[in-house]
C-alpha atoms as a PDB file:
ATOM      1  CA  UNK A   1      86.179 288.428 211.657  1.00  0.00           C
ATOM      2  CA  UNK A   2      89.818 287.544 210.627  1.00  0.00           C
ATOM      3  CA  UNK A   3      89.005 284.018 210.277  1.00  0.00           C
ATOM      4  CA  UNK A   4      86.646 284.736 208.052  1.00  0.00           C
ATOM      5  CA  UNK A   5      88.177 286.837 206.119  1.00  0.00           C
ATOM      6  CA  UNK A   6      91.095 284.484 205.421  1.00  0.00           C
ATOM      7  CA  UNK A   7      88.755 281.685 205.155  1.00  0.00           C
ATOM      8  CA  UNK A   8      87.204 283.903 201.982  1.00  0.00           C
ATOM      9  CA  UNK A   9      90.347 285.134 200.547  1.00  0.00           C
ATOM     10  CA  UNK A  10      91.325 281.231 200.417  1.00  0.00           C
ATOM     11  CA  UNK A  11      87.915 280.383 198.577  1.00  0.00           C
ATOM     12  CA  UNK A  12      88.725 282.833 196.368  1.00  0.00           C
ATOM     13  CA  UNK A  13      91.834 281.813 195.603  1.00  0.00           C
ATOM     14  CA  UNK A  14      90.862 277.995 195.146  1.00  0.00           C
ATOM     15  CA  UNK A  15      88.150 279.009 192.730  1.00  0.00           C
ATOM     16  CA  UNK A  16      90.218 281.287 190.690  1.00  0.00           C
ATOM     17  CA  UNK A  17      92.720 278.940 190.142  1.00  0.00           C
ATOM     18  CA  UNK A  18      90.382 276.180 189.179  1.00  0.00           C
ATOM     19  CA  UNK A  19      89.201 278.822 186.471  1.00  0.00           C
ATOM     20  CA  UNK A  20      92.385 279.515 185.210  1.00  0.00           C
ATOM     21  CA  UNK A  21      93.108 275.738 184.889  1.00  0.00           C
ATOM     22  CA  UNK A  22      90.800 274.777 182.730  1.00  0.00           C
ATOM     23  CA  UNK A  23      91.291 274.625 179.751  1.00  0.00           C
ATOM     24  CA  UNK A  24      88.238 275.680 177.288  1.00  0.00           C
ATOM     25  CA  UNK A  25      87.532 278.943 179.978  1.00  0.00           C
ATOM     26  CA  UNK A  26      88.211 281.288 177.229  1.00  0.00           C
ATOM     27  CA  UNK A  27      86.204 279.164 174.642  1.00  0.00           C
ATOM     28  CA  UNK A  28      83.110 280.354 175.645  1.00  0.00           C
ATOM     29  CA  UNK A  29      83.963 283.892 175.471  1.00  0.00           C
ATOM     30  CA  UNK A  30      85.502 283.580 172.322  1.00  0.00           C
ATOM     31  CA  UNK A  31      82.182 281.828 170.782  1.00  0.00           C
ATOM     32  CA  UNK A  32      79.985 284.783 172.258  1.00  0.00           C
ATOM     33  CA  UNK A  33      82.115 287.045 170.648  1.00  0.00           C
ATOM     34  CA  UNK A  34      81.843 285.859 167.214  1.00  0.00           C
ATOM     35  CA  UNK A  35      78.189 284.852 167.401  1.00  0.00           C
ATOM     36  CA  UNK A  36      77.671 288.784 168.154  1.00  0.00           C
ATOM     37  CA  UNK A  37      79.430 289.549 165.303  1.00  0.00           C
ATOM     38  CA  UNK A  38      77.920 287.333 163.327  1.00  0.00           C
ATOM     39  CA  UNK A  39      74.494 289.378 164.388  1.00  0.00           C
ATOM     40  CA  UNK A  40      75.477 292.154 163.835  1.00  0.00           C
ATOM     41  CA  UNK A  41      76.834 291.765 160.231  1.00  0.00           C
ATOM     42  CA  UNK A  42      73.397 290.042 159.424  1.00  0.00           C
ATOM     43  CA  UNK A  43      71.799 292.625 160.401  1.00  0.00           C
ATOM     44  CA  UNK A  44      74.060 295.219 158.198  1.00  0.00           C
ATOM     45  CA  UNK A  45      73.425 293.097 155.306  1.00  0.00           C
ATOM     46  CA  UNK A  46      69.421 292.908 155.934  1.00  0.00           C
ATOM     47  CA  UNK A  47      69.269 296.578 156.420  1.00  0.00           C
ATOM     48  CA  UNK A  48      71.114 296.992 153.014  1.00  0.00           C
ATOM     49  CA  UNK A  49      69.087 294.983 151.351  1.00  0.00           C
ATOM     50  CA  UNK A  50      65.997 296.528 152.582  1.00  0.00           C
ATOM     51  CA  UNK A  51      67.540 299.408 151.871  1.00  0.00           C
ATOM     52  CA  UNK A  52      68.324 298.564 147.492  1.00  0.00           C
ATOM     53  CA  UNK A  53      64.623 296.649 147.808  1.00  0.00           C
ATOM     54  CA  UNK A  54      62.866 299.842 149.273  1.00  0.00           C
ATOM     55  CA  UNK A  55      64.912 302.199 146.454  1.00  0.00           C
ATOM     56  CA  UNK A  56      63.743 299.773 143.758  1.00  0.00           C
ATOM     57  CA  UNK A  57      60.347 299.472 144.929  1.00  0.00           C
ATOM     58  CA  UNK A  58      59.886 303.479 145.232  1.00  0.00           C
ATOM     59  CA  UNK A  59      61.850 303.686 141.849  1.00  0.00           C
ATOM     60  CA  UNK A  60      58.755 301.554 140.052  1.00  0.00           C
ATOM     61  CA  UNK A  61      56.786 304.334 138.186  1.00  0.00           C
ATOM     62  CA  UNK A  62      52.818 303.127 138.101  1.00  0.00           C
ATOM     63  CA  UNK A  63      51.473 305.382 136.351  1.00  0.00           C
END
């Protein structure tokens, strides 16, 4: 059981560096972050729109 667990805790520790020494590891992170918030102020302006368009559209006296 030892040997495994040292054989693990050196896995771990090769992978983890090979993550930290790349170098565009936090790009992809950083992309998903602004795409979300991208999303999410499309979706504020759509629902303001819809919003003024409904207003308008209810405002529209047809008779």
């Amino acid at each position: 059981m030892p040997a495994l667990l040292s054989y693990l805790t050196a896995e771990i520790r090769h992978r983890w560096k090979a993550v930290r020494d790349t170098k565009d590891g936090g790009y992809s992170t950083e992309a998903v972050l602004v795409t979300a918030l991208l999303v999410v102020l499309a979706i504020a302006v759509i629902a303001i729109i819809a919003t003024k368009v409904t207003g308008k559209a209810n405002s529209i006296n047809l008779g």
